[in-house]
Protein backbone atom coordinates (compact mmCIF):
# COMPACT_ATOMS: atom_id res chain seq x y z
CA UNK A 1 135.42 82.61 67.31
CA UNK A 2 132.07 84.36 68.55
CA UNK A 3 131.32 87.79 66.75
CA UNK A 4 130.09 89.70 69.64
CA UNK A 5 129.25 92.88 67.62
CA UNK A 6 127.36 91.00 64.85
CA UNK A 7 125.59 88.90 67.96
CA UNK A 8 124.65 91.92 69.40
CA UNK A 9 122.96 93.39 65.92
CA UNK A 10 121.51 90.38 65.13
CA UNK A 11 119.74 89.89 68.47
CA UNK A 12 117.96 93.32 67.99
CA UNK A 13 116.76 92.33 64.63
CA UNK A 14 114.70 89.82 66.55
CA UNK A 15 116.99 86.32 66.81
CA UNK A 16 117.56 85.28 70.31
CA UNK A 17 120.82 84.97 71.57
CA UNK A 18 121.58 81.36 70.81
CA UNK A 19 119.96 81.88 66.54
CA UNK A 20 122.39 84.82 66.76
CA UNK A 21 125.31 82.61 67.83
CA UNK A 22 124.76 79.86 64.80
CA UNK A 23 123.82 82.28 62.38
CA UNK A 24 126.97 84.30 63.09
CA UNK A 25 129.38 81.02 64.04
CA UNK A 26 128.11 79.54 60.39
CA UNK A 27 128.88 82.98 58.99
CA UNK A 28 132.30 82.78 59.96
CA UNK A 29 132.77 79.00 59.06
CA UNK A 30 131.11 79.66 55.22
CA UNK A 31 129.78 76.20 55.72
CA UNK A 32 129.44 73.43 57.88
CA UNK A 33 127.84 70.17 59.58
CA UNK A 34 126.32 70.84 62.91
CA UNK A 35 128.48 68.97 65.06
CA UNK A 36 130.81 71.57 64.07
CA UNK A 37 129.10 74.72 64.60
CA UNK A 38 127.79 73.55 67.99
CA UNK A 39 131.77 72.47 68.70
CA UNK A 40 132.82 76.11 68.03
CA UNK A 41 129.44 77.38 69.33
CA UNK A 42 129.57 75.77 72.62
CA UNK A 43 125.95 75.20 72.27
CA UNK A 44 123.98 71.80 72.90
CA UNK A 45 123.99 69.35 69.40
CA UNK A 46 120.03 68.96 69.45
CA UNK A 47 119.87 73.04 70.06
CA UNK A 48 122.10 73.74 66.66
CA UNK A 49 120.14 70.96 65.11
CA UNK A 50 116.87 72.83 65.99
CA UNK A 51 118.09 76.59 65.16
CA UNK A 52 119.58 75.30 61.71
CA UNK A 53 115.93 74.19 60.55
CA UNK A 54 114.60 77.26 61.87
CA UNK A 55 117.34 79.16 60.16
CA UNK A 56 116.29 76.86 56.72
CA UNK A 57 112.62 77.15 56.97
CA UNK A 58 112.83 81.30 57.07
CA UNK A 59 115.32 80.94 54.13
CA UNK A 60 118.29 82.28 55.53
CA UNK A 61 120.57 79.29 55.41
CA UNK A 62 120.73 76.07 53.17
CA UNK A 63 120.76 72.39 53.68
CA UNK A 64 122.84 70.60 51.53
CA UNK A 65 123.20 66.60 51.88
CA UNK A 66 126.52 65.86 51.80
CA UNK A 67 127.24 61.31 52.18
CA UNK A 68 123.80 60.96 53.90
CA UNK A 69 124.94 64.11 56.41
CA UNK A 70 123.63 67.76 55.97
CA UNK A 71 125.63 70.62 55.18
CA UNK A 72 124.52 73.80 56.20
CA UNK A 73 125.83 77.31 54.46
CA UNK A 74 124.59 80.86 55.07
CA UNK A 75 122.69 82.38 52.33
CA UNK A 76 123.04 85.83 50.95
CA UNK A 77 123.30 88.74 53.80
CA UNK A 78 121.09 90.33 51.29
CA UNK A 79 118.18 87.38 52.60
CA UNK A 80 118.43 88.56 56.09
CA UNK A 81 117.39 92.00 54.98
CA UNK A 82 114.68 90.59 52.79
CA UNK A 83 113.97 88.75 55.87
CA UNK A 84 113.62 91.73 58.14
CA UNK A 85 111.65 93.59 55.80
CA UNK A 86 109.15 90.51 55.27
CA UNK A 87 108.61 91.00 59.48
CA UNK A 88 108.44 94.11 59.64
CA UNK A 89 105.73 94.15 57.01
CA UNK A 90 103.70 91.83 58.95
CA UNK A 91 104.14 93.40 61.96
CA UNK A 92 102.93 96.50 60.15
CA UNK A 93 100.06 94.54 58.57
CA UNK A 94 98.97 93.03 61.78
CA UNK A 95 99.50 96.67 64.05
CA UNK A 96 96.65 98.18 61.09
CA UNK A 97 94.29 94.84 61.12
CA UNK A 98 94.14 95.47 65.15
CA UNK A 99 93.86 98.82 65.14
CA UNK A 100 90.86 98.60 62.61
CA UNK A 101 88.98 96.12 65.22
CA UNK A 102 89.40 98.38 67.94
CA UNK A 103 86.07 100.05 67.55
CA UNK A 104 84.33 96.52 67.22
CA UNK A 105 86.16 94.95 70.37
CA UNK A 106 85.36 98.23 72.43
CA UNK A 107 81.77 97.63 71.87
CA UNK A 108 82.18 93.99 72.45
CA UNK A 109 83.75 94.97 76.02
CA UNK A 110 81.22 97.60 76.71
CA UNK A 111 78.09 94.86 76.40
CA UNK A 112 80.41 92.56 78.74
CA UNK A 113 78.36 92.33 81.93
CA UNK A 114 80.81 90.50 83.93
CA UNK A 115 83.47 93.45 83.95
CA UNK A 116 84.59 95.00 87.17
CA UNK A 117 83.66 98.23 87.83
CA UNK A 118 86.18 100.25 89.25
CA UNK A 119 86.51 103.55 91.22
CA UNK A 120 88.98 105.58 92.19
CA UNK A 121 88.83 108.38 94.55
CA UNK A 122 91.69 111.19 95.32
CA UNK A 123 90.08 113.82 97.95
CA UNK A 124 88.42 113.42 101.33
CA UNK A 125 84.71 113.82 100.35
CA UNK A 126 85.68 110.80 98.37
CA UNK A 127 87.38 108.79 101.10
CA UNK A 128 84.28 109.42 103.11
CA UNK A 129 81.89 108.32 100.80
CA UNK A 130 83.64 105.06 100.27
CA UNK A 131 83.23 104.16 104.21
CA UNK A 132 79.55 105.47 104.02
CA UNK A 133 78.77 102.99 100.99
CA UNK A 134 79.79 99.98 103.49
CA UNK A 135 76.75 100.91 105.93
CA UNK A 136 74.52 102.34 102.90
CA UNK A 137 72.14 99.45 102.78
CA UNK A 138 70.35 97.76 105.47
CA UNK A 139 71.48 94.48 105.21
CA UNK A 140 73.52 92.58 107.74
CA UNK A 141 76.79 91.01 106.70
CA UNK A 142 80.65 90.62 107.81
CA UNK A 143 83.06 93.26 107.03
CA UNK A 144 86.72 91.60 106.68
CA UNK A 145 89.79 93.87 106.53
CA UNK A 146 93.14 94.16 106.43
CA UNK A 147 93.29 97.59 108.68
CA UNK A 148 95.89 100.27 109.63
CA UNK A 149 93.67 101.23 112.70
CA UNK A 150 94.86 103.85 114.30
CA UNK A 151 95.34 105.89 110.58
CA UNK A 152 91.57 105.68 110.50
CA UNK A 153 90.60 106.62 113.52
CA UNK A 154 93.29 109.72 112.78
CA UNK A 155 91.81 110.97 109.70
CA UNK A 156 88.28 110.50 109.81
CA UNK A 157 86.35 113.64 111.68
CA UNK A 158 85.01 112.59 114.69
CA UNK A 159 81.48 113.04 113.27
CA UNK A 160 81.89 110.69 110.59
CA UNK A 161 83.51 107.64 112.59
CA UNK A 162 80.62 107.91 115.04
CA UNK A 163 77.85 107.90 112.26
CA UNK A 164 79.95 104.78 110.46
CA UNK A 165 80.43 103.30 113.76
CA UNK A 166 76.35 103.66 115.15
CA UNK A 167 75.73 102.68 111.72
CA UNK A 168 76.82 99.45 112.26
CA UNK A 169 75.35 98.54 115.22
CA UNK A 170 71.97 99.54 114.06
CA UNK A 171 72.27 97.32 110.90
CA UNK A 172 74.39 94.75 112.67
CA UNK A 173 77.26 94.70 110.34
CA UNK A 174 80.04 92.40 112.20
CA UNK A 175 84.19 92.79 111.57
CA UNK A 176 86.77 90.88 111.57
CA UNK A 177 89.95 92.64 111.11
CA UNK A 178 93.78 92.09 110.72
CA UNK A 179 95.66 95.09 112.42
CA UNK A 180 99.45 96.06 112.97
CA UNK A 181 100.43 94.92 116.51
CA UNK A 182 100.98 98.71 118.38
CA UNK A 183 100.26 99.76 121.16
CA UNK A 184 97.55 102.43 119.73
CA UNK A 185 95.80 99.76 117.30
CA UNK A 186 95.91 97.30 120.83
CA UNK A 187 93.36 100.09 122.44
CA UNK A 188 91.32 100.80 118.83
CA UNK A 189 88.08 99.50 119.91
CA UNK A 190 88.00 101.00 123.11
CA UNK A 191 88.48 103.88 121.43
CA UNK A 192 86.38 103.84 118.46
CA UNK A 193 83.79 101.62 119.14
CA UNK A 194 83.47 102.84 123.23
CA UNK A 195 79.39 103.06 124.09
CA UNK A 196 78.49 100.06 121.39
CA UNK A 197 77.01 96.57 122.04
CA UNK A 198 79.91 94.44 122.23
CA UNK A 199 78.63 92.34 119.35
CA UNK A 200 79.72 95.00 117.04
CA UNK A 201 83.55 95.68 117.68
CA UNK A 202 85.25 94.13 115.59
CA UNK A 203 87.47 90.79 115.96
CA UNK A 204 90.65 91.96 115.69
CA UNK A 205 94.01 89.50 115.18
CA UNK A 206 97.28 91.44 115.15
CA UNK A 207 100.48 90.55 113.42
CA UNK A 208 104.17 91.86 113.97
CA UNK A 209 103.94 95.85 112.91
CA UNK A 210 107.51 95.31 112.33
CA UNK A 211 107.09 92.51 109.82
CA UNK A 212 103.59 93.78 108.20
CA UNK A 213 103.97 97.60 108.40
CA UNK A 214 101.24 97.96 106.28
CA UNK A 215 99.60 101.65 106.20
CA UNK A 216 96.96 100.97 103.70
CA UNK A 217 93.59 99.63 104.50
CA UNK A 218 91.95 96.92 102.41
CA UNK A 219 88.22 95.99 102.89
CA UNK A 220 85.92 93.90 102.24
CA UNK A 221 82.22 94.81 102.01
CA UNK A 222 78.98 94.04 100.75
CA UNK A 223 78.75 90.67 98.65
CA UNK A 224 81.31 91.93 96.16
CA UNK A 225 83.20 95.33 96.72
CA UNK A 226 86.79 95.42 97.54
CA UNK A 227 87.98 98.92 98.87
CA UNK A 228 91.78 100.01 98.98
CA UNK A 229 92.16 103.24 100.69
CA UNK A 230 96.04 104.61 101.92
CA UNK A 231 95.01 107.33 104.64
CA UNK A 232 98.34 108.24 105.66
CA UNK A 233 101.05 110.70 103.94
CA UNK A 234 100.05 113.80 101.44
CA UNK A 235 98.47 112.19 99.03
CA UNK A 236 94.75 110.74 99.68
CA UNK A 237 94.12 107.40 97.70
CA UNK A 238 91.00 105.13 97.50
CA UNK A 239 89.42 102.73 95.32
CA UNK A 240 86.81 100.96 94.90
CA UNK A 241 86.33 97.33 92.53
CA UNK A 242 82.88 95.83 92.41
CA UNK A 243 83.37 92.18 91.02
CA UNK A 244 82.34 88.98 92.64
CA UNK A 245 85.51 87.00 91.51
CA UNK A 246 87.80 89.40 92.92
CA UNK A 247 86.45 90.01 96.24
CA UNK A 248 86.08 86.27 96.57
CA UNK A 249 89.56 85.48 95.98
CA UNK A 250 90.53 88.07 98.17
CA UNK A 251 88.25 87.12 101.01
CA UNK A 252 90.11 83.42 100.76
CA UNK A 253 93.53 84.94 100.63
CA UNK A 254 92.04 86.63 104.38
CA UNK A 255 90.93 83.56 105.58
CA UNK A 256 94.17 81.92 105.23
CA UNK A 257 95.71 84.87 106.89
CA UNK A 258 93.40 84.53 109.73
CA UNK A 259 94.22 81.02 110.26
CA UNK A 260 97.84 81.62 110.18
CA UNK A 261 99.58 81.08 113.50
CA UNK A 262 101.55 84.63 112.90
CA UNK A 263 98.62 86.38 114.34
CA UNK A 264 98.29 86.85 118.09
CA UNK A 265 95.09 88.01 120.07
CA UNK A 266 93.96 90.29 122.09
CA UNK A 267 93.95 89.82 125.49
CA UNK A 268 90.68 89.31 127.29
CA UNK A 269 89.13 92.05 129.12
């Protein structure tokens, strides 16, 4: 007995599906008890029971007591548009209201000193300066990352990984990182880090490049800077959040990483 067309157009006036399937079953009917309309409905007793009130409360149906049962009959199709108009009103009415406290919430968020500050960087002078920022200060600490390795080494000038590299080892910045297993990333520290104190190449744990192909690098530096940098493909991407919540989380979701028997080390040389 289901009116799929008037379903359908009531269900983009805002009912959900199973409103629109009482509303239009009790439309068809004219009247009647709810054990009937969830009978020809399909729909749960105590569901029909609930949408029925609903229906009442927003005026759209009535509740008639008929021997100590109710009676429910549709009102007026004219209600429904009443109805809509009445929402769409509000909706209106509400839309203006926020729009009007946009000003007064921007400044609110402005004064907010616990917002992250973000910063995003599309060009290599900018991918640079993000891996000169992590040895900008003289303060020792542990990088953690979530490294592509050999994409690095790739794209950085020779110049520059040397500088970020000594850098390091002068301040005494220690690494932990989480690298594709290939055969390039397996020789990375020779590589990159060839000529430094051994205390400074990072501890690398590898997991299955053909599981976790990652390309991107993800790093954690400072107290509270996360950096996401892709070095790979045409287009350059990095960013930068500065927010003590965020690189917290993030450093836990690393440490469970690092614990997880997925990861394989390097052999011993």
């Amino acid at each position: 007995m289901k009116n799929e067309s008037i379903i359908r157009h009531l269900q983009k006036t805002g009912f959900s599906e199973k409103t629109a399937i009482v509303f239009s079953t009790l439309l068809e009917l004219g009247g009647a008890y709810p054990s009937r309309i969830a009978e020809i409905s399909k729909l749960n007793r105590s569901t029909v029971y609930k949408i029925l009130l609903e229906l009442s409360i927003k005026g759209l149906v009535t509740e008639i007591e008929q021997g100590k049962k109710l009676f429910y009959q549709i009102e007026s199709p004219e209600k429904l548009v009443r109805y809509a108009k009445t929402q769409a009103d509000m909706a209106d009415a509400a839309y203006k209201k926020t729009r009007e406290l946009i000003p007064e919430l921007e400044g609110i968020f402005s004064m907010n000193p616990n917002k992250p500050i973000i910063r995003y960087f599309s060009n290599s002078d900018g991918i640079i300066s993000i891996y000169e920022e992590m040895v900008s200060k003289n303060r020792k600490y542990e990088m953690l990352s979530f490294s592509h390795g050999q994409a690095f080494k790739n794209y950085l000038p020779a110049k520059d990984i040397f500088r970020f590299t000594k850098s390091k080892e002068r301040i005494g910045i220690t690494t932990r990182a989480i690298v594709p297993d290939t055969l390039e990333n397996r020789s990375y520290n020779e590589e990159v880090f060839k000529g430094l104190k051994k205390d400074v190449w990072p501890n690398i744990r590898f997991v299955p490049q053909e599981v976790f192909p990652f390309e991107a690098e993800m790093t954690l530096y400072d107290e509270n800077k996360l950096a996401i940098t892709k070095l790979t493909g045409e287009k350059l991407i990095g960013v930068v959040i500065e927010d003590k919540l965020i690189h917290d989380m993030f450093k836990m979701i690393f440490e469970l990483v690092w614990k997880s028997d997925q990861l394989s080390y390097p052999s011993k040389s």
